[in-house]
C-alpha atoms as a PDB file:
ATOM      1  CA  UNK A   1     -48.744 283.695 250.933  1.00  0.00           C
ATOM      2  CA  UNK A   2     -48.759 283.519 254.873  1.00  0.00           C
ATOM      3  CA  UNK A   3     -45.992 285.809 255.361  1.00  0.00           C
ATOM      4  CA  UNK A   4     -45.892 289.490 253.926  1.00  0.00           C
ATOM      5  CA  UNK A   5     -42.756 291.718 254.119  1.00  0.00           C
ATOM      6  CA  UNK A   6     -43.752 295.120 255.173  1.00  0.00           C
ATOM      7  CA  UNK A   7     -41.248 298.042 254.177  1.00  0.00           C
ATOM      8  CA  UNK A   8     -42.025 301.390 256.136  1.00  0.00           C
ATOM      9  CA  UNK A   9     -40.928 304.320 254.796  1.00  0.00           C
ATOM     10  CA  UNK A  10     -40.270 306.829 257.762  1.00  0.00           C
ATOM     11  CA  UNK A  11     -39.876 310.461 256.133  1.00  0.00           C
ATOM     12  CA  UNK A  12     -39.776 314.014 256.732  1.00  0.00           C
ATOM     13  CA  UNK A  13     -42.281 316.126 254.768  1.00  0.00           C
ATOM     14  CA  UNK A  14     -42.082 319.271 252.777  1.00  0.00           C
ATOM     15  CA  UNK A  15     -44.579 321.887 254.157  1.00  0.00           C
ATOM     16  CA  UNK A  16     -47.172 322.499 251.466  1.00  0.00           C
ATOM     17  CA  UNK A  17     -45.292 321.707 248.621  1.00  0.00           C
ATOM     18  CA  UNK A  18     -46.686 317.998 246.949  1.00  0.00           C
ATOM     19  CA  UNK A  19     -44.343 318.606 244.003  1.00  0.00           C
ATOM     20  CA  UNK A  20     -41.225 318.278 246.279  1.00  0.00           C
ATOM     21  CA  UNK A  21     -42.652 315.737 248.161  1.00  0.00           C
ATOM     22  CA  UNK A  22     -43.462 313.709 245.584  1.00  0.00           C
ATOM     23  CA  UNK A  23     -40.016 313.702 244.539  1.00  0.00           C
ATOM     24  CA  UNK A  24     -38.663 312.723 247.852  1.00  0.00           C
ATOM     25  CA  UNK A  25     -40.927 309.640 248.027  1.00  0.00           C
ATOM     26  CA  UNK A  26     -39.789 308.463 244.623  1.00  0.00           C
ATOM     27  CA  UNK A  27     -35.996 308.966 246.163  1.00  0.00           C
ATOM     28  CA  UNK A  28     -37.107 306.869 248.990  1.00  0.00           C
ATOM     29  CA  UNK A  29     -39.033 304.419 246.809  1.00  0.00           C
ATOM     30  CA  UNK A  30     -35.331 304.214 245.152  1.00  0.00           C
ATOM     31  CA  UNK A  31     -33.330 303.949 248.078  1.00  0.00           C
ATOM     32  CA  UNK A  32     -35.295 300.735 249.385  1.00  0.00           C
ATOM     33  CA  UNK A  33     -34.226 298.027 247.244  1.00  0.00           C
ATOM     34  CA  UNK A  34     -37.863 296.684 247.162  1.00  0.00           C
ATOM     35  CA  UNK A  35     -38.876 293.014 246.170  1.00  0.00           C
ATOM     36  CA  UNK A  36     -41.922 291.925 244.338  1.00  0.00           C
ATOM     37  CA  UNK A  37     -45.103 292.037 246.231  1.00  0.00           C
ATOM     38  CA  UNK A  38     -43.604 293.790 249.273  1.00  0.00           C
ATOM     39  CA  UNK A  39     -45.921 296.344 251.211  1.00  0.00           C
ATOM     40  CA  UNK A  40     -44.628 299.865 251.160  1.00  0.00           C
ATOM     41  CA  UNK A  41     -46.327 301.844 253.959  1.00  0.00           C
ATOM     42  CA  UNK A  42     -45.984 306.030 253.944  1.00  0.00           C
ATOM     43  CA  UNK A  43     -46.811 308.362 256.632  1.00  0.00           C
ATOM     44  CA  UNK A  44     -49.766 310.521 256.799  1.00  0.00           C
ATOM     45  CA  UNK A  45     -50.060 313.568 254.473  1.00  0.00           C
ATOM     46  CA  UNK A  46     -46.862 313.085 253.009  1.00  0.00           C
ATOM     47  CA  UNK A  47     -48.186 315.691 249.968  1.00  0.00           C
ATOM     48  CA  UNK A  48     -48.766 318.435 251.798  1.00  0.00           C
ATOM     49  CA  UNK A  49     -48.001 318.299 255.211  1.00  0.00           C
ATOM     50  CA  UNK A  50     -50.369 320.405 257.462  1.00  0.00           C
ATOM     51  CA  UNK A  51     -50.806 323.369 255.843  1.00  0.00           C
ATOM     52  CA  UNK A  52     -54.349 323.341 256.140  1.00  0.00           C
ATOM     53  CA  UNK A  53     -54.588 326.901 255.755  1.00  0.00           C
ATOM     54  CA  UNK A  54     -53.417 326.752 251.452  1.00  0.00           C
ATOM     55  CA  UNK A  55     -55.198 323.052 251.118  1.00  0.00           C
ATOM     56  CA  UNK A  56     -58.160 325.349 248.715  1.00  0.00           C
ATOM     57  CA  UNK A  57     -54.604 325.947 246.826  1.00  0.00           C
ATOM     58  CA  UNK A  58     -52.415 322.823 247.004  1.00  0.00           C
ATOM     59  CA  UNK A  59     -55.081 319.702 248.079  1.00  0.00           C
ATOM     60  CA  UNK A  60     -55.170 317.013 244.874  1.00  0.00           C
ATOM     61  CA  UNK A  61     -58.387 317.286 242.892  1.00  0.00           C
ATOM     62  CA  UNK A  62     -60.063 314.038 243.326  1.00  0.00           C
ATOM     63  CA  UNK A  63     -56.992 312.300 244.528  1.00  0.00           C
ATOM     64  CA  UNK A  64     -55.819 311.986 240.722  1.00  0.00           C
ATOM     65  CA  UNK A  65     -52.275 312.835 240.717  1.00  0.00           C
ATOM     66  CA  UNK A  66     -51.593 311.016 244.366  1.00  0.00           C
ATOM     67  CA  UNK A  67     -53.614 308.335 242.308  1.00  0.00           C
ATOM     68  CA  UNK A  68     -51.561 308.505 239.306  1.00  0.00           C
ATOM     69  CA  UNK A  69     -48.241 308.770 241.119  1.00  0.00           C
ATOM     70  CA  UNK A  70     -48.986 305.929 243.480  1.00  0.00           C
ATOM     71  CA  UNK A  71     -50.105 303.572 241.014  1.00  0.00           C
ATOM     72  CA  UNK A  72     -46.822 304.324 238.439  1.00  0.00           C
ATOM     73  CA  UNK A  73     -44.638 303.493 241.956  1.00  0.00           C
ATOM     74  CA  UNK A  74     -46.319 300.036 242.506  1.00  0.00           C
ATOM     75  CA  UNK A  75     -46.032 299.179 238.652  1.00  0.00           C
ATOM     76  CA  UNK A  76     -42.228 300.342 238.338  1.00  0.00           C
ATOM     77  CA  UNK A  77     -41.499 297.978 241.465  1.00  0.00           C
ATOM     78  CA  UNK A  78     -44.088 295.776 241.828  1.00  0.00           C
ATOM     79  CA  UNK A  79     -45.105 296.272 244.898  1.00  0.00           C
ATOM     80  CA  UNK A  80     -48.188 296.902 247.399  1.00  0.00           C
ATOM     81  CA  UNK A  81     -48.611 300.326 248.862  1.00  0.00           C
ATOM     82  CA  UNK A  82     -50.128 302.006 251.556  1.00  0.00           C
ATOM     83  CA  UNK A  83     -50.367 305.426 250.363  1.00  0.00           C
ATOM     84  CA  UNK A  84     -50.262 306.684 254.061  1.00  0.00           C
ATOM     85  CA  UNK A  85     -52.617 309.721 253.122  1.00  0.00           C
ATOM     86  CA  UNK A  86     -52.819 312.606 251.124  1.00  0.00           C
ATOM     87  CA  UNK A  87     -55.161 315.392 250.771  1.00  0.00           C
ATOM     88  CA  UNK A  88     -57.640 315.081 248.244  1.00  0.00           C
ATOM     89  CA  UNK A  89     -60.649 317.420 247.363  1.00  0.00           C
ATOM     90  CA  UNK A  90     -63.670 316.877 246.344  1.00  0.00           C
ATOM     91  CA  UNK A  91     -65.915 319.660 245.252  1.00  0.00           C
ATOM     92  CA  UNK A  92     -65.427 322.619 248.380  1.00  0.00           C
ATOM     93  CA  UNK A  93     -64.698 319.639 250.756  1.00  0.00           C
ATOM     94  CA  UNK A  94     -60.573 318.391 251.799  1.00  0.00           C
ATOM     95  CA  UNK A  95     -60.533 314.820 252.986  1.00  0.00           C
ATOM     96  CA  UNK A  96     -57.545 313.424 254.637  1.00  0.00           C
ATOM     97  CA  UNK A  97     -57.474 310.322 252.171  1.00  0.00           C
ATOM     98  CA  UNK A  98     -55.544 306.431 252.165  1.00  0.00           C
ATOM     99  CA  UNK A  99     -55.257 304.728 248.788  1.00  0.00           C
ATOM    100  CA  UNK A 100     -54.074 301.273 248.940  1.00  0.00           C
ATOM    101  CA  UNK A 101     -52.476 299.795 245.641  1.00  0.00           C
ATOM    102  CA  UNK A 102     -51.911 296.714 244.271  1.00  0.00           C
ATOM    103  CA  UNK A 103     -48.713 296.075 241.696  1.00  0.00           C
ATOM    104  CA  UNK A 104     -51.085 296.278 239.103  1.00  0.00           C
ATOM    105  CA  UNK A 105     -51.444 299.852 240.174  1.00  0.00           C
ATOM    106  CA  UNK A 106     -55.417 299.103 240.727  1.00  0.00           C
ATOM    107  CA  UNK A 107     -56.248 300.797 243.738  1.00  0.00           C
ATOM    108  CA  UNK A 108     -57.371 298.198 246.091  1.00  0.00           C
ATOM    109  CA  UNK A 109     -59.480 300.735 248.547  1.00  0.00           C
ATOM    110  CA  UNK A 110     -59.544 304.115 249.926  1.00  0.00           C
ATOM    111  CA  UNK A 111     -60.279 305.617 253.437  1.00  0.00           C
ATOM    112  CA  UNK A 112     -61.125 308.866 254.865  1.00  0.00           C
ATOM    113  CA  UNK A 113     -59.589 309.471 258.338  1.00  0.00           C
ATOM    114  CA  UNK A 114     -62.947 309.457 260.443  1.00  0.00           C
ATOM    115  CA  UNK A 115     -61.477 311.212 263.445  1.00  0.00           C
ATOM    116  CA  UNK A 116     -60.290 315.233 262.979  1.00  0.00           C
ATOM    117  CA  UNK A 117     -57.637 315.808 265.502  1.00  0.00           C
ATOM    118  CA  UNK A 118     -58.849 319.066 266.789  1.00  0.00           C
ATOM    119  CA  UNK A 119     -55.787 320.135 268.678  1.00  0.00           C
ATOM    120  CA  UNK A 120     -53.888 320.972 264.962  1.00  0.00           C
ATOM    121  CA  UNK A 121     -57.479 322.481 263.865  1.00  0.00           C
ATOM    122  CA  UNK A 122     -58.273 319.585 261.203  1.00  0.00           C
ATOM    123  CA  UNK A 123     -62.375 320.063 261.843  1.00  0.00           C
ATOM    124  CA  UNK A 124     -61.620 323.404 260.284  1.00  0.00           C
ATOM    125  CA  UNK A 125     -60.373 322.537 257.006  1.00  0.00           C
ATOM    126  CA  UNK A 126     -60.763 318.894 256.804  1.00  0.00           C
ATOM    127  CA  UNK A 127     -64.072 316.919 256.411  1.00  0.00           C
ATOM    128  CA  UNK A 128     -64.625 313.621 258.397  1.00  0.00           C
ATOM    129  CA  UNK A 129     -64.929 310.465 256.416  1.00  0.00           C
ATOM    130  CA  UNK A 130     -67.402 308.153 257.737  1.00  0.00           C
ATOM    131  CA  UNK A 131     -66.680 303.912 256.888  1.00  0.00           C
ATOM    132  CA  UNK A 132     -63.975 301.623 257.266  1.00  0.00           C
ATOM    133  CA  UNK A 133     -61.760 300.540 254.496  1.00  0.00           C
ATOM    134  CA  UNK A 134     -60.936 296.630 254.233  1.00  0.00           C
ATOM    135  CA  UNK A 135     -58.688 294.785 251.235  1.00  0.00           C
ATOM    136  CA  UNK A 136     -56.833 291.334 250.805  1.00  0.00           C
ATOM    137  CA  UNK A 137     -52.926 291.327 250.282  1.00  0.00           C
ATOM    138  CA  UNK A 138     -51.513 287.821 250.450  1.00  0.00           C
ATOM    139  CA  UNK A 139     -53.409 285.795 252.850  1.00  0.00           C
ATOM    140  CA  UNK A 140     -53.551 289.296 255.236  1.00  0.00           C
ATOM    141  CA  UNK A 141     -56.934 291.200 255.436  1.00  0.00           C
ATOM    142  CA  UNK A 142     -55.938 295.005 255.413  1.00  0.00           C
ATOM    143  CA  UNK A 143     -57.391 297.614 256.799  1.00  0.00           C
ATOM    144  CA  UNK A 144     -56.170 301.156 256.787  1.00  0.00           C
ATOM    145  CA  UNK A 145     -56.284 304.066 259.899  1.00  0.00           C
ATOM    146  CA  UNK A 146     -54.968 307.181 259.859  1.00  0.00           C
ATOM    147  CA  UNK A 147     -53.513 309.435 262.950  1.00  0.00           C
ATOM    148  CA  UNK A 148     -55.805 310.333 265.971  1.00  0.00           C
ATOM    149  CA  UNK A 149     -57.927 307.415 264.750  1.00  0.00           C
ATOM    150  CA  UNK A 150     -55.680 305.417 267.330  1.00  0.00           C
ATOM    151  CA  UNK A 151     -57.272 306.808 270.309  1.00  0.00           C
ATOM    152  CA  UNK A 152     -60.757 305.000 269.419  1.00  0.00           C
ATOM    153  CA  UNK A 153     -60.480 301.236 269.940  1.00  0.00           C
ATOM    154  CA  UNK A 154     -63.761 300.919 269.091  1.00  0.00           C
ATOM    155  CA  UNK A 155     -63.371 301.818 265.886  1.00  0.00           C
ATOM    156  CA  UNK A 156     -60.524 298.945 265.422  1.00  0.00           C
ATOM    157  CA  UNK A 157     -62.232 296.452 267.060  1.00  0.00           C
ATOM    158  CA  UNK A 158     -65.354 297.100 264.835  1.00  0.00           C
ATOM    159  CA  UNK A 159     -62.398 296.421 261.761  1.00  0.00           C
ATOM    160  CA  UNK A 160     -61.311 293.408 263.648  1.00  0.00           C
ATOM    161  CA  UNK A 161     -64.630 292.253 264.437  1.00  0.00           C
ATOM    162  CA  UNK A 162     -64.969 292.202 260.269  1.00  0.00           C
ATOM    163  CA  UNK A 163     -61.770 290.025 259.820  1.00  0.00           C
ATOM    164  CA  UNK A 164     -59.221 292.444 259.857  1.00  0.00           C
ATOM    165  CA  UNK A 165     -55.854 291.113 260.895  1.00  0.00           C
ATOM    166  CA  UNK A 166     -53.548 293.530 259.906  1.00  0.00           C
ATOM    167  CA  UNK A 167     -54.106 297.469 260.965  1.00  0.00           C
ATOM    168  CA  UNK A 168     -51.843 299.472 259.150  1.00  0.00           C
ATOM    169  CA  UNK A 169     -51.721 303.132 260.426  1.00  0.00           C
ATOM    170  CA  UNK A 170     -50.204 306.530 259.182  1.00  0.00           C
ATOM    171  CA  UNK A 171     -49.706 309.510 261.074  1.00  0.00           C
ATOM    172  CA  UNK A 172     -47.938 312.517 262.099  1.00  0.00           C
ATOM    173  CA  UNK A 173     -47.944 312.306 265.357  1.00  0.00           C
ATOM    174  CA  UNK A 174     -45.865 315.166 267.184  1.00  0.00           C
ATOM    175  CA  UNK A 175     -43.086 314.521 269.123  1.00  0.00           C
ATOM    176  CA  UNK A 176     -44.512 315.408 272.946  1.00  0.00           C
ATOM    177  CA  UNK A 177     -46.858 312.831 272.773  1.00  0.00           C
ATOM    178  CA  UNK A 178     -44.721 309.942 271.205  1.00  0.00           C
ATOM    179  CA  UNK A 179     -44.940 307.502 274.106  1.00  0.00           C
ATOM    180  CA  UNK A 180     -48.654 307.490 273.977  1.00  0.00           C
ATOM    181  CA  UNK A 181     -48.258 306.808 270.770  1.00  0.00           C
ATOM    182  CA  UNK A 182     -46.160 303.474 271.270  1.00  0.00           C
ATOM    183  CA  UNK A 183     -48.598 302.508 274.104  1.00  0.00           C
ATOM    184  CA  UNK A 184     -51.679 302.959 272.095  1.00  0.00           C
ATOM    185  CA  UNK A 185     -50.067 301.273 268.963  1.00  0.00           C
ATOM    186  CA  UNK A 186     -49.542 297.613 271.389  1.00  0.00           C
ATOM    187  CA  UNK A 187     -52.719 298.173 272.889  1.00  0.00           C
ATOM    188  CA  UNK A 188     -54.557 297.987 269.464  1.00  0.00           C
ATOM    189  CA  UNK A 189     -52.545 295.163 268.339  1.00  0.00           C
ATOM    190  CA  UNK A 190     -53.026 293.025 271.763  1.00  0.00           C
ATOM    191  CA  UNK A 191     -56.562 293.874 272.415  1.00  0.00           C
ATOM    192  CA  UNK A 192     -57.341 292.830 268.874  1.00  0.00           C
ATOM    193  CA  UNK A 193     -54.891 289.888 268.535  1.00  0.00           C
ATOM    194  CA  UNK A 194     -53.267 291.046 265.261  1.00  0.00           C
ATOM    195  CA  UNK A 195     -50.777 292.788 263.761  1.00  0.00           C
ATOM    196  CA  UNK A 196     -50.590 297.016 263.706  1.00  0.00           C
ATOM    197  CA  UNK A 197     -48.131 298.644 261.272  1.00  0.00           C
ATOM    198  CA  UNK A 198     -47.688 302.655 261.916  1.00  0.00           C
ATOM    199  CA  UNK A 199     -45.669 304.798 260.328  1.00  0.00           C
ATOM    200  CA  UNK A 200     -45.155 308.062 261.984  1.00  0.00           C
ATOM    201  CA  UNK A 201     -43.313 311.127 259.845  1.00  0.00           C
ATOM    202  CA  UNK A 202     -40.227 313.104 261.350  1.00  0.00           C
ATOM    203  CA  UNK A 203     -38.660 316.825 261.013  1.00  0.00           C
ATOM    204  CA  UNK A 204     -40.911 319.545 261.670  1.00  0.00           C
ATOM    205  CA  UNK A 205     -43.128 321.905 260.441  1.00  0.00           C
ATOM    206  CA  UNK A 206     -43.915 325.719 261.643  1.00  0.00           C
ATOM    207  CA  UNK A 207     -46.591 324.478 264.304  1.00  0.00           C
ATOM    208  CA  UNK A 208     -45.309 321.256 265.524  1.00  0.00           C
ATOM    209  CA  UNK A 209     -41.663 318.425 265.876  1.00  0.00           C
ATOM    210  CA  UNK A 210     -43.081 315.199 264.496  1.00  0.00           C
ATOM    211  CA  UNK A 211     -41.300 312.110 266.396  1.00  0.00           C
ATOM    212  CA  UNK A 212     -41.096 308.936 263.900  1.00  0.00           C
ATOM    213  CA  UNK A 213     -40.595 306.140 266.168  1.00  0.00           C
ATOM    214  CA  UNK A 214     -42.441 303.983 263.796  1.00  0.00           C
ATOM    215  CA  UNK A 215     -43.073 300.319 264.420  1.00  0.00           C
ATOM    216  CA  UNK A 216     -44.770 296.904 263.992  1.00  0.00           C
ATOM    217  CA  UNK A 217     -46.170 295.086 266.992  1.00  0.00           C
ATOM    218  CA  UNK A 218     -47.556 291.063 266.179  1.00  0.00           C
ATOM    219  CA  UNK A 219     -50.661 289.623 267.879  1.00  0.00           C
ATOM    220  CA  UNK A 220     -48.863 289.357 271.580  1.00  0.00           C
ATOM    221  CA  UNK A 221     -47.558 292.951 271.833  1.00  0.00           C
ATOM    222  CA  UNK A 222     -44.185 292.208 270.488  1.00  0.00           C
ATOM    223  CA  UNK A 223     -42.098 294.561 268.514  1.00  0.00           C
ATOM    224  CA  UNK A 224     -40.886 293.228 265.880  1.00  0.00           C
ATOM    225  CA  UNK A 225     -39.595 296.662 264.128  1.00  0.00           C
ATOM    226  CA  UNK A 226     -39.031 299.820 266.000  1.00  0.00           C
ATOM    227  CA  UNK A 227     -37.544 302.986 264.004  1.00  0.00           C
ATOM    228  CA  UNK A 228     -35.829 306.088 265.886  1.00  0.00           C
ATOM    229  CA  UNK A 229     -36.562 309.953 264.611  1.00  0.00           C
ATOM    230  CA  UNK A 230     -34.941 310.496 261.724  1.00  0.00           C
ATOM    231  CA  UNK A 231     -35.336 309.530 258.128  1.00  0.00           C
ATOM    232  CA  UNK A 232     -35.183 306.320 257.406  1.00  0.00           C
ATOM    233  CA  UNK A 233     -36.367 302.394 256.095  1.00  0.00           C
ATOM    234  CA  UNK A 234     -37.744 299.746 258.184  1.00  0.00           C
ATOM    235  CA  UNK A 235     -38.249 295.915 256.997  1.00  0.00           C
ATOM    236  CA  UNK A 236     -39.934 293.189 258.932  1.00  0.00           C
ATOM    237  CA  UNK A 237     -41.789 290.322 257.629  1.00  0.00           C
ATOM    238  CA  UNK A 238     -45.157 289.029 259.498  1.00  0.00           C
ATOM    239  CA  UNK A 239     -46.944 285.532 259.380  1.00  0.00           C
ATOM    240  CA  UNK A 240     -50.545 285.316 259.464  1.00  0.00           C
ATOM    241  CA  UNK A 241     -49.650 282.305 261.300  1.00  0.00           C
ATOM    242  CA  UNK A 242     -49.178 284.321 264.176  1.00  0.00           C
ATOM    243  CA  UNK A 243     -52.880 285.756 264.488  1.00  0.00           C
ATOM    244  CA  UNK A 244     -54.408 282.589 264.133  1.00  0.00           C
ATOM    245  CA  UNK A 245     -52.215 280.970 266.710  1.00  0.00           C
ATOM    246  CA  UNK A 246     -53.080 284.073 269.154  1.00  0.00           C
ATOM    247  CA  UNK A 247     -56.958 284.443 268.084  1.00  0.00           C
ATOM    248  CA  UNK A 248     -57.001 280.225 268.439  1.00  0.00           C
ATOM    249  CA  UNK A 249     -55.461 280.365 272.369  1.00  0.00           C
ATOM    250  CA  UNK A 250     -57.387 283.026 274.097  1.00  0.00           C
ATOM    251  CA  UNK A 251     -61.093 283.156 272.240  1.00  0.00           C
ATOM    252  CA  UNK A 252     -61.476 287.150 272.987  1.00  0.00           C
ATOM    253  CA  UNK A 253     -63.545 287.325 270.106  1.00  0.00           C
ATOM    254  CA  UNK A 254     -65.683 284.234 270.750  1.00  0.00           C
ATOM    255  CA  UNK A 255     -66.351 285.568 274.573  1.00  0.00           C
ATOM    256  CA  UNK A 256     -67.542 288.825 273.832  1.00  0.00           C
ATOM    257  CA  UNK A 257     -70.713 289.561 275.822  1.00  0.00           C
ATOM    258  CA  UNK A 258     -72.313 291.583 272.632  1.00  0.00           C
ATOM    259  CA  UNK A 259     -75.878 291.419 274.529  1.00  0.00           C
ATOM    260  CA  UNK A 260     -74.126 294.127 276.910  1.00  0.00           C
ATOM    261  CA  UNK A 261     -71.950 295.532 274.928  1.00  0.00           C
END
């Protein structure tokens, strides 16, 4: 398959309480009339929101019930997912964590968010994962990002540079900074000539507004989808047709001067 629909599930999240949220995705999950082999995509730390403060109390053990929950959602409709991220412990150590998950309800590939956000204090509870994350849906190579992650293009380009041509980010990305976060989300999908799909939570918690405006930008820059703040579904479908037209008229990976840079 060439073209992939991607469904992005734009939601507000319950502070610290996974049971609730749970509940709300499977509401959502629900709500979106999904078709076979779509690509669901959640926001980061849907489970628990950020209170980091009660993750010794609340954070999944292992990642087995975000696991467990994740995988019975992409049986019952058949569907990819992007789990956006959750927080999963592991011994005395919280990472922010993506699963991806195939209809099977396999999980595909997991990634710890590499870059703590230090502004909302994440250093402090949260440890720092340290590889990329890479998987095949259709004919699209996947790779997962997570939040302040979209501030390093080097750490894209190193996933593009690896055949990535589809970024798919989660966040919660507060509401005072939400035109940075539309820049940064084209720049990442021009300089790297594919696709970027981030979704962005809304609502608030007791720190921080969180300001949706979720979207998918193709190869050029476009928009193809752009949400507002509030709770809601977005569909687009994307053609991998489209990066390999782009990547095919301006070489930018071919030209790369790597003996300098």
């Amino acid at each position: 398959m060439t073209k992939l629909s991607l469904v992005l599930l734009q939601l507000d999240v319950v502070f610290g309480d996974p049971k609730a949220n749970r509940q709300n995705v499977s509401e959502w999950f629900a709500k979106a009339n999904l078709q076979p082999n779509e690509f669901v995509l959640l926001p980061e730390l849907w489970d628990t929101g950020y209170d980091l403060k009660r993750l010794p109390e609340i954070a999944d053990r292992e990642g087995k019930t975000a696991q467990a929950f994740l995988a019975g959602l992409a049986k019952q409709y058949q569907v990819f997912i992007s789990g956006g991220s959750i927080a999963r412990q592991v011994a005395d150590k919280v990472f922010n964590t993506t699963y991806v998950v195939a209809p099977t309800g396999e999980i595909l590939t997991r990634y710890d968010k590499v870059h703590l956000f230090r502004l909302m204090e994440e250093e402090k509870f949260l440890h720092a994962g340290n590889q990329l994350a890479q998987t095949n849906i259709a004919d699209f190579s996947v790779a997962p990002f997570i939040c302040y992650d979209l501030r390093f293009p080097e750490w894209f380009r190193k996933s593009a540079n690896e055949g990535t041509d589809l970024l798919v980010l989660s966040a919660q990305w507060p509401t005072p900074r939400i035109a940075h976060w539309e820049k940064l989300v084209q720049a990442r999908a021009i300089e790297n000539q594919c696709f970027v799909a981030a979704v962005n939570r809304v609502g608030a918690d007791p720190n921080n507004q969180f300001g949706g405006h979720s979207l998918v930008v193709d190869p050029l820059g476009n928009s193809l989808l752009q949400l507002d703040d509030s709770e809601t579904i977005g569909r687009v479908m994307i053609s991998q047709d489209a990066v390999v037209k782009t990547r095919g008229q301006i070489p930018v990976f071919e030209d790369r001067r790597t003996e300098l840079y």
